[in-house]
PDB file of N, CA and C in Angstrom:
ATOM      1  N   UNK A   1      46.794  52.589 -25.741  1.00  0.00           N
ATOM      2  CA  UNK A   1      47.293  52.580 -27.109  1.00  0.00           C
ATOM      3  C   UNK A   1      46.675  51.403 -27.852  1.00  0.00           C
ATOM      4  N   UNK A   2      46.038  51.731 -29.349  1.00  0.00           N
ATOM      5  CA  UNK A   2      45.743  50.696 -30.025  1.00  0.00           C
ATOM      6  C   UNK A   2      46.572  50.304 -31.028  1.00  0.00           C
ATOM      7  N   UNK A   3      46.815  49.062 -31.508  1.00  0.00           N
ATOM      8  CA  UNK A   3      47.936  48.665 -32.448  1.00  0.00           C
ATOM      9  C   UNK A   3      46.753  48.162 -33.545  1.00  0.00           C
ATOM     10  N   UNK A   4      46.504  48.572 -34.906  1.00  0.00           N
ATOM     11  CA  UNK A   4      45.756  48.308 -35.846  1.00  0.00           C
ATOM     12  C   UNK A   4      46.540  47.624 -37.011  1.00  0.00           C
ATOM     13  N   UNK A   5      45.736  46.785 -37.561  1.00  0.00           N
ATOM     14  CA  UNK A   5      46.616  46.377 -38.962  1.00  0.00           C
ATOM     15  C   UNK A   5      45.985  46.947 -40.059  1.00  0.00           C
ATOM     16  N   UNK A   6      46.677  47.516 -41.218  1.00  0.00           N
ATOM     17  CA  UNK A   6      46.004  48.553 -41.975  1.00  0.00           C
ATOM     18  C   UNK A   6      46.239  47.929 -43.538  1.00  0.00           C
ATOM     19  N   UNK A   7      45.319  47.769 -44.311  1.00  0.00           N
ATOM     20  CA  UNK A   7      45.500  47.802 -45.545  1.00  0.00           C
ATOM     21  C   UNK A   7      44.889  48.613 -46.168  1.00  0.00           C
ATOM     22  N   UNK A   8      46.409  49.362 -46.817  1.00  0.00           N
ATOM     23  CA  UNK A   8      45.869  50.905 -47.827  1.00  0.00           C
ATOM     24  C   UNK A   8      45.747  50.506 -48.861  1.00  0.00           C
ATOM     25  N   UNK A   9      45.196  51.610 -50.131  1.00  0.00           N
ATOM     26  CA  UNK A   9      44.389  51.377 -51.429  1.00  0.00           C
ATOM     27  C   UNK A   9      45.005  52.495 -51.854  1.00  0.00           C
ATOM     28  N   UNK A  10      46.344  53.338 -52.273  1.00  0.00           N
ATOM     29  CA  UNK A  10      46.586  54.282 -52.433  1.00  0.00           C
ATOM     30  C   UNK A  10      45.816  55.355 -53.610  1.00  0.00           C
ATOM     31  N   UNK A  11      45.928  56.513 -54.021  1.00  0.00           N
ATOM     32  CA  UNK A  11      45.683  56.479 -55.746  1.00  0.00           C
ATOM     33  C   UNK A  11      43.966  56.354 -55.783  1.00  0.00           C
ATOM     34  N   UNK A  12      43.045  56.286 -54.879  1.00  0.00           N
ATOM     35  CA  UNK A  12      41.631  55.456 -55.328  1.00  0.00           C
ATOM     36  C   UNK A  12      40.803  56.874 -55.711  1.00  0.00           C
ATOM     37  N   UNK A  13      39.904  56.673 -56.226  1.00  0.00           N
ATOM     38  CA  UNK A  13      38.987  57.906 -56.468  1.00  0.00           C
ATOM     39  C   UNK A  13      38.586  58.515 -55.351  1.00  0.00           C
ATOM     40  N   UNK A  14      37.735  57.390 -54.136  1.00  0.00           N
ATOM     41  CA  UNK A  14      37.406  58.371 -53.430  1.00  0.00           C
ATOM     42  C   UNK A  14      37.857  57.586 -51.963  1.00  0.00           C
ATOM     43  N   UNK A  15      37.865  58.465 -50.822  1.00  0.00           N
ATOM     44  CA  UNK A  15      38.798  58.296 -49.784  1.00  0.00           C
ATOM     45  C   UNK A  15      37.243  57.366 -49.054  1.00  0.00           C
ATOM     46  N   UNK A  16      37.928  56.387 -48.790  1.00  0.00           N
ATOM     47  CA  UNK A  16      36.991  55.534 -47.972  1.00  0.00           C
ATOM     48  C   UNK A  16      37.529  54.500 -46.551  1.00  0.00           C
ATOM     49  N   UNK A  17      36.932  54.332 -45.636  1.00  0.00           N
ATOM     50  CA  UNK A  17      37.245  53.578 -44.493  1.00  0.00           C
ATOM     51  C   UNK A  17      36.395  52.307 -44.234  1.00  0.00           C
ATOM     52  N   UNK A  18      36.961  51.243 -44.249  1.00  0.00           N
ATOM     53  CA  UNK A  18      36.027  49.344 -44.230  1.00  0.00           C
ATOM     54  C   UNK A  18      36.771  49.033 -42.807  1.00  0.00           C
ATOM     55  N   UNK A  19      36.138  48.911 -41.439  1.00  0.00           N
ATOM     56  CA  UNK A  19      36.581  48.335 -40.627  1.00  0.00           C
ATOM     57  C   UNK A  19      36.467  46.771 -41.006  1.00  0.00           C
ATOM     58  N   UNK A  20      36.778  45.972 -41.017  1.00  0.00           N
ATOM     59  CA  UNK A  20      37.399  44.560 -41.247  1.00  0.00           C
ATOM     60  C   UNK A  20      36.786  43.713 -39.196  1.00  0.00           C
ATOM     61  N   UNK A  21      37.473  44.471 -38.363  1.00  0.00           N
ATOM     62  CA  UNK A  21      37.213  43.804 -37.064  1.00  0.00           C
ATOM     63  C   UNK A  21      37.905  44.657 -36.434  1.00  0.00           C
ATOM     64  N   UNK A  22      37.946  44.751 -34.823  1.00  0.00           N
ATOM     65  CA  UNK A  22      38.312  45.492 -34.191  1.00  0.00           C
ATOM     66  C   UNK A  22      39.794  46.476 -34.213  1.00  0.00           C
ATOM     67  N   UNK A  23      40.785  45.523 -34.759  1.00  0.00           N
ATOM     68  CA  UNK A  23      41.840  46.023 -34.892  1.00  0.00           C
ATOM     69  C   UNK A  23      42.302  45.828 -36.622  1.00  0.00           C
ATOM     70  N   UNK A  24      41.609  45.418 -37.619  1.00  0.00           N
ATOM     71  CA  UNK A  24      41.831  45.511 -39.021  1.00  0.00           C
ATOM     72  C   UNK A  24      40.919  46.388 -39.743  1.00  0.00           C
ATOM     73  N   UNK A  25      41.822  46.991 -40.895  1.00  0.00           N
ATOM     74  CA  UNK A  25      41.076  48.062 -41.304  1.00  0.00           C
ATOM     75  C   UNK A  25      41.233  47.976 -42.629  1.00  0.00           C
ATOM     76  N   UNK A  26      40.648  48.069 -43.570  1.00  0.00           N
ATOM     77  CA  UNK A  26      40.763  48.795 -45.122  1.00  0.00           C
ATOM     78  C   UNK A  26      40.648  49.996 -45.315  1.00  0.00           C
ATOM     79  N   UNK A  27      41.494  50.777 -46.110  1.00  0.00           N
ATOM     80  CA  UNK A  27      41.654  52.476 -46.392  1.00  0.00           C
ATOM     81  C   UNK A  27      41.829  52.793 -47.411  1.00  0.00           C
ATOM     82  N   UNK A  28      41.191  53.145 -48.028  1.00  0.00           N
ATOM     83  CA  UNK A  28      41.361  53.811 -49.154  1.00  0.00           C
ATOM     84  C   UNK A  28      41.621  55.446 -49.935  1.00  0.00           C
ATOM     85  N   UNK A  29      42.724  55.993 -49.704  1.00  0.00           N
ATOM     86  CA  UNK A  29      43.270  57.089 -49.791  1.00  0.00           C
ATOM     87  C   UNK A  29      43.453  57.588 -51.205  1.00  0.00           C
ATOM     88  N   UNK A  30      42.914  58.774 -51.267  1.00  0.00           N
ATOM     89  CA  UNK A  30      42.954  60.230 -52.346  1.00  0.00           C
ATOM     90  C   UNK A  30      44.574  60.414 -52.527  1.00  0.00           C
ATOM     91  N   UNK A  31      45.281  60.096 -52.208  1.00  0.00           N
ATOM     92  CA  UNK A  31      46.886  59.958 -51.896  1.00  0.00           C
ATOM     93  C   UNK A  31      47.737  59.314 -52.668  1.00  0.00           C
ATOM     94  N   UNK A  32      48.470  59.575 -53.972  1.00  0.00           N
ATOM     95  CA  UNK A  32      49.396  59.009 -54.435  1.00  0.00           C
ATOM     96  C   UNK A  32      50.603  58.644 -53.409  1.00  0.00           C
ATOM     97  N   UNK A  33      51.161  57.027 -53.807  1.00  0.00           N
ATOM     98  CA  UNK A  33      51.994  56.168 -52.974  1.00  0.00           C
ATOM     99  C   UNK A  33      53.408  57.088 -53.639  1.00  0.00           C
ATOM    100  N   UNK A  34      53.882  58.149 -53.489  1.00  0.00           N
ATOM    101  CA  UNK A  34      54.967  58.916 -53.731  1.00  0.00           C
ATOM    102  C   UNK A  34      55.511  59.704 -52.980  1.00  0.00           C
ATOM    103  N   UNK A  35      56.584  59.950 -52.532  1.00  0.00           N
ATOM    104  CA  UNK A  35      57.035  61.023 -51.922  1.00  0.00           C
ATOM    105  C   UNK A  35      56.878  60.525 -50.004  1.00  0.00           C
ATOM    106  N   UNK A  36      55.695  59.900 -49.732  1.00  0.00           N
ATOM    107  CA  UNK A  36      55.302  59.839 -48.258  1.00  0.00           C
ATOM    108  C   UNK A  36      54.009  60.450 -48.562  1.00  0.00           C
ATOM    109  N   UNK A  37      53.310  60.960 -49.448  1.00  0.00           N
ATOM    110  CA  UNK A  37      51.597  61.295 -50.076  1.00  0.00           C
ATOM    111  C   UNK A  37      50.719  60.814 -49.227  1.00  0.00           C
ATOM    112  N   UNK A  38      50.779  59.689 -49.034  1.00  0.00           N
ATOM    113  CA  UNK A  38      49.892  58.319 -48.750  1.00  0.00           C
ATOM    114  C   UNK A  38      49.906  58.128 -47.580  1.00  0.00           C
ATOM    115  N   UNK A  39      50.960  58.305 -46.782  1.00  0.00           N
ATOM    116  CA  UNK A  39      51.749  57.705 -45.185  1.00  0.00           C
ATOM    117  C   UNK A  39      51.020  59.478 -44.781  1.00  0.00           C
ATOM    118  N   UNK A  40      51.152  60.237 -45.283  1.00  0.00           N
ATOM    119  CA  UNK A  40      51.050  61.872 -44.530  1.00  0.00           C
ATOM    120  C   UNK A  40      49.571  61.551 -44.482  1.00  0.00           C
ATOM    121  N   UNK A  41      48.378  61.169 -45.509  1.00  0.00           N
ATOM    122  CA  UNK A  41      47.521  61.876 -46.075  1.00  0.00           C
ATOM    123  C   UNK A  41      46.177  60.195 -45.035  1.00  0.00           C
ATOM    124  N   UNK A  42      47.299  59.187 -44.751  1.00  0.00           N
ATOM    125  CA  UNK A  42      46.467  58.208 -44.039  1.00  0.00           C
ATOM    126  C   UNK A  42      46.611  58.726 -42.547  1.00  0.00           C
ATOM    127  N   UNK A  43      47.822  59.300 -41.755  1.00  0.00           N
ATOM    128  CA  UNK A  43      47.541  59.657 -40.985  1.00  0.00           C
ATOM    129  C   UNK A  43      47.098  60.727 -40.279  1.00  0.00           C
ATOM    130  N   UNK A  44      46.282  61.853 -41.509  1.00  0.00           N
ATOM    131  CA  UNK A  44      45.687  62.801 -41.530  1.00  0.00           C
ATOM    132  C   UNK A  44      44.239  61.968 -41.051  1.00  0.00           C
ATOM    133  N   UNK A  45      43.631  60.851 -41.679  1.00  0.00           N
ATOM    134  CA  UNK A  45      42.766  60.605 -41.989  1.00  0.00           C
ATOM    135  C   UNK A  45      42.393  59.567 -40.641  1.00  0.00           C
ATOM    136  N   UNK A  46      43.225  59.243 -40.398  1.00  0.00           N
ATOM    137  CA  UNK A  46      43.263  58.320 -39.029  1.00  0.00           C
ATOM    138  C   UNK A  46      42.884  58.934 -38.135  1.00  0.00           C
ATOM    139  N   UNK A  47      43.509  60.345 -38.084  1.00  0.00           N
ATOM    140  CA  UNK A  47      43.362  61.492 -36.840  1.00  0.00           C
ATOM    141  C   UNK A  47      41.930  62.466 -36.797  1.00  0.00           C
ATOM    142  N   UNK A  48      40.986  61.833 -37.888  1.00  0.00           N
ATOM    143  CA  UNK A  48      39.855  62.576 -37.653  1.00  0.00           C
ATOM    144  C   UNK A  48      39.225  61.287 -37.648  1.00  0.00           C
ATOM    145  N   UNK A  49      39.302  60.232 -37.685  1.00  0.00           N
ATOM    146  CA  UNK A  49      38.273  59.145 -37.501  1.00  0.00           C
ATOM    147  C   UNK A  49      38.420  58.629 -36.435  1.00  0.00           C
ATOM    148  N   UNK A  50      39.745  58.851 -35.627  1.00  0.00           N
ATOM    149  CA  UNK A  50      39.761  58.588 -33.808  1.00  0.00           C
ATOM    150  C   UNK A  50      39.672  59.377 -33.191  1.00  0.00           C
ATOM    151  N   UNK A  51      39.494  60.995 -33.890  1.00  0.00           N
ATOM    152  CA  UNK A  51      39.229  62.335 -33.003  1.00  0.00           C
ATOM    153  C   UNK A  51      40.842  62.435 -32.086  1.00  0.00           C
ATOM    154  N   UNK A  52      41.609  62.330 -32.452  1.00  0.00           N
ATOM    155  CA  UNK A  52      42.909  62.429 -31.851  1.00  0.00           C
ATOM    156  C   UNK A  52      43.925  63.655 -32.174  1.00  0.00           C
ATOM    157  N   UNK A  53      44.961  63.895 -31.973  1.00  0.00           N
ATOM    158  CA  UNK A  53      46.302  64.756 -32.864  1.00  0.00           C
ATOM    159  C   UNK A  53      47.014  63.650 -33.730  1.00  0.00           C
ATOM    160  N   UNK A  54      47.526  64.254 -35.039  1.00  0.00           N
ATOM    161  CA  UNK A  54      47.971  63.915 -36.210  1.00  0.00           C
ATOM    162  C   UNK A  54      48.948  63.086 -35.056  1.00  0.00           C
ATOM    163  N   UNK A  55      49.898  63.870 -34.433  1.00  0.00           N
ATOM    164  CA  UNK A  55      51.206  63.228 -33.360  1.00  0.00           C
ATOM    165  C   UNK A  55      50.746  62.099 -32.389  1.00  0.00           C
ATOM    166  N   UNK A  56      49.325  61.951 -32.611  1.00  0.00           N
ATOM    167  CA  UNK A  56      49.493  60.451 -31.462  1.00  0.00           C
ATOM    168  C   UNK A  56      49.285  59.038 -32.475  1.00  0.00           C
ATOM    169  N   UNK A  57      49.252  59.181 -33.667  1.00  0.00           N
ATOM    170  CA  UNK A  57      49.248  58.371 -34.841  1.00  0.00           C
ATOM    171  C   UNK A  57      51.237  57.673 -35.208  1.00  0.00           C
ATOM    172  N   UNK A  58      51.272  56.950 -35.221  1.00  0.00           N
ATOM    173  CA  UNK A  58      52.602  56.325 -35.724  1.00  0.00           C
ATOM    174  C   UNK A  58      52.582  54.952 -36.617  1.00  0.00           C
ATOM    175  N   UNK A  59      53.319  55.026 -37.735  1.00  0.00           N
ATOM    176  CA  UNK A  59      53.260  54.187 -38.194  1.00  0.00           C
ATOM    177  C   UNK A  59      54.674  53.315 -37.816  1.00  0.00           C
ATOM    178  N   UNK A  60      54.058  51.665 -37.126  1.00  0.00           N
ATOM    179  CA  UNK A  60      55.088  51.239 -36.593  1.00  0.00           C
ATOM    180  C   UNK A  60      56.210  50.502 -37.791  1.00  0.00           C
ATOM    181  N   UNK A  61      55.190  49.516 -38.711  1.00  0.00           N
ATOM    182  CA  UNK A  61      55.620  48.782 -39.629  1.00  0.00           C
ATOM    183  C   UNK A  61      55.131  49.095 -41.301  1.00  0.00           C
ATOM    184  N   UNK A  62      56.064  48.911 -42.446  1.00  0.00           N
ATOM    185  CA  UNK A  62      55.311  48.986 -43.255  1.00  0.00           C
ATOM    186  C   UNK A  62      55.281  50.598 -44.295  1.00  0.00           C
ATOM    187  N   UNK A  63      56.348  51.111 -44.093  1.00  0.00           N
ATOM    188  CA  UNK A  63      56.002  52.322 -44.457  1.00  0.00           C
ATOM    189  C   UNK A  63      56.041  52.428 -45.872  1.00  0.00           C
ATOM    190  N   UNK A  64      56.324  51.512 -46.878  1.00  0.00           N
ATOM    191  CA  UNK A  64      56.502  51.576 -47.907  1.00  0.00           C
ATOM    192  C   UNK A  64      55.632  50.378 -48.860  1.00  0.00           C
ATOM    193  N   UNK A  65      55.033  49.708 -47.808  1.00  0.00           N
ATOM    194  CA  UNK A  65      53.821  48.620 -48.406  1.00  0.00           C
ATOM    195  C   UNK A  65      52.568  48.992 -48.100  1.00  0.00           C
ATOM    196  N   UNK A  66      51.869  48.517 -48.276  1.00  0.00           N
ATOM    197  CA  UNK A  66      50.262  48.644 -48.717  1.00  0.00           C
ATOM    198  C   UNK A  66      49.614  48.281 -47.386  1.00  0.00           C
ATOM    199  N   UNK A  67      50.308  47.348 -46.686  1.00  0.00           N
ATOM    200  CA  UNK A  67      49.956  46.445 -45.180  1.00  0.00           C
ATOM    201  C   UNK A  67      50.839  47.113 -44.402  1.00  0.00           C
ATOM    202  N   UNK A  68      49.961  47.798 -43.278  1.00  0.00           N
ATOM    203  CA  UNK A  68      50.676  48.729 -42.402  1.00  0.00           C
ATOM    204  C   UNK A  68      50.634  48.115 -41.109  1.00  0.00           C
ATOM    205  N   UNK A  69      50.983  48.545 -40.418  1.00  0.00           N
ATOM    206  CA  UNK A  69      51.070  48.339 -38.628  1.00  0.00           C
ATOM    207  C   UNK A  69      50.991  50.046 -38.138  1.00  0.00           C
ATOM    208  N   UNK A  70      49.650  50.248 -37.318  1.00  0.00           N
ATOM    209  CA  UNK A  70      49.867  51.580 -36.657  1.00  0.00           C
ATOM    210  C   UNK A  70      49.586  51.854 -35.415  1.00  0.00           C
ATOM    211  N   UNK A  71      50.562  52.333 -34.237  1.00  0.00           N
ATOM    212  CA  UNK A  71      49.844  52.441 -33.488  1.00  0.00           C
ATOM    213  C   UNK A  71      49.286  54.055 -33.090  1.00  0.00           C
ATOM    214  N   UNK A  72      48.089  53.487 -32.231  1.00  0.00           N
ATOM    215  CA  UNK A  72      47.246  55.231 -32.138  1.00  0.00           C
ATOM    216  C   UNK A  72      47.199  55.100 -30.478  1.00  0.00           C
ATOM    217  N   UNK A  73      47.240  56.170 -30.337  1.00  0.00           N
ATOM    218  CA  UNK A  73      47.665  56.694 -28.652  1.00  0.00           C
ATOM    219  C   UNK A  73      46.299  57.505 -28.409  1.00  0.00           C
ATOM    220  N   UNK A  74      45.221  56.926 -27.502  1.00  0.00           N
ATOM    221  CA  UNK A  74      44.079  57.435 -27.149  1.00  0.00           C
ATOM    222  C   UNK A  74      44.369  58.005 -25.475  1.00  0.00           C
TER     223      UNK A  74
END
């Protein structure tokens, strides 16, 4: 299991990924911060950039800020 620290960009034009260092990331999501938009639509996006299932993605910390905590189950 990897534990990543995530800073999202909700709302952005276009959906982009900045690894930062091994376990920090910048994200930038097509995803309005409403409803859970953003939280559904990052760990859509997580799950094709680790080649994983949507279900081994969890967001531990953070579900309502911009600075996430996630862990991913390889």
């Amino acid at each position: 299991m990897m534990r990543l620290s995530i800073k999202v960009t909700p709302n952005a034009k276009k959906l982009g990924i900045k690894k930062i260092s091994e376990t920090d990331y910048e994200i930038r999501l097509d995803a309005p911060a409403e409803k859970g938009k953003a939280n559904a639509r990052l760990i859509g996006v997580l799950a094709d950039y680790f080649k994983v299932k949507k279900s081994a993605i969890r967001i531990v910390r953070g579900h309502t800020s911009r600075n996430k905590i996630v862990n991913v189950s390889i």
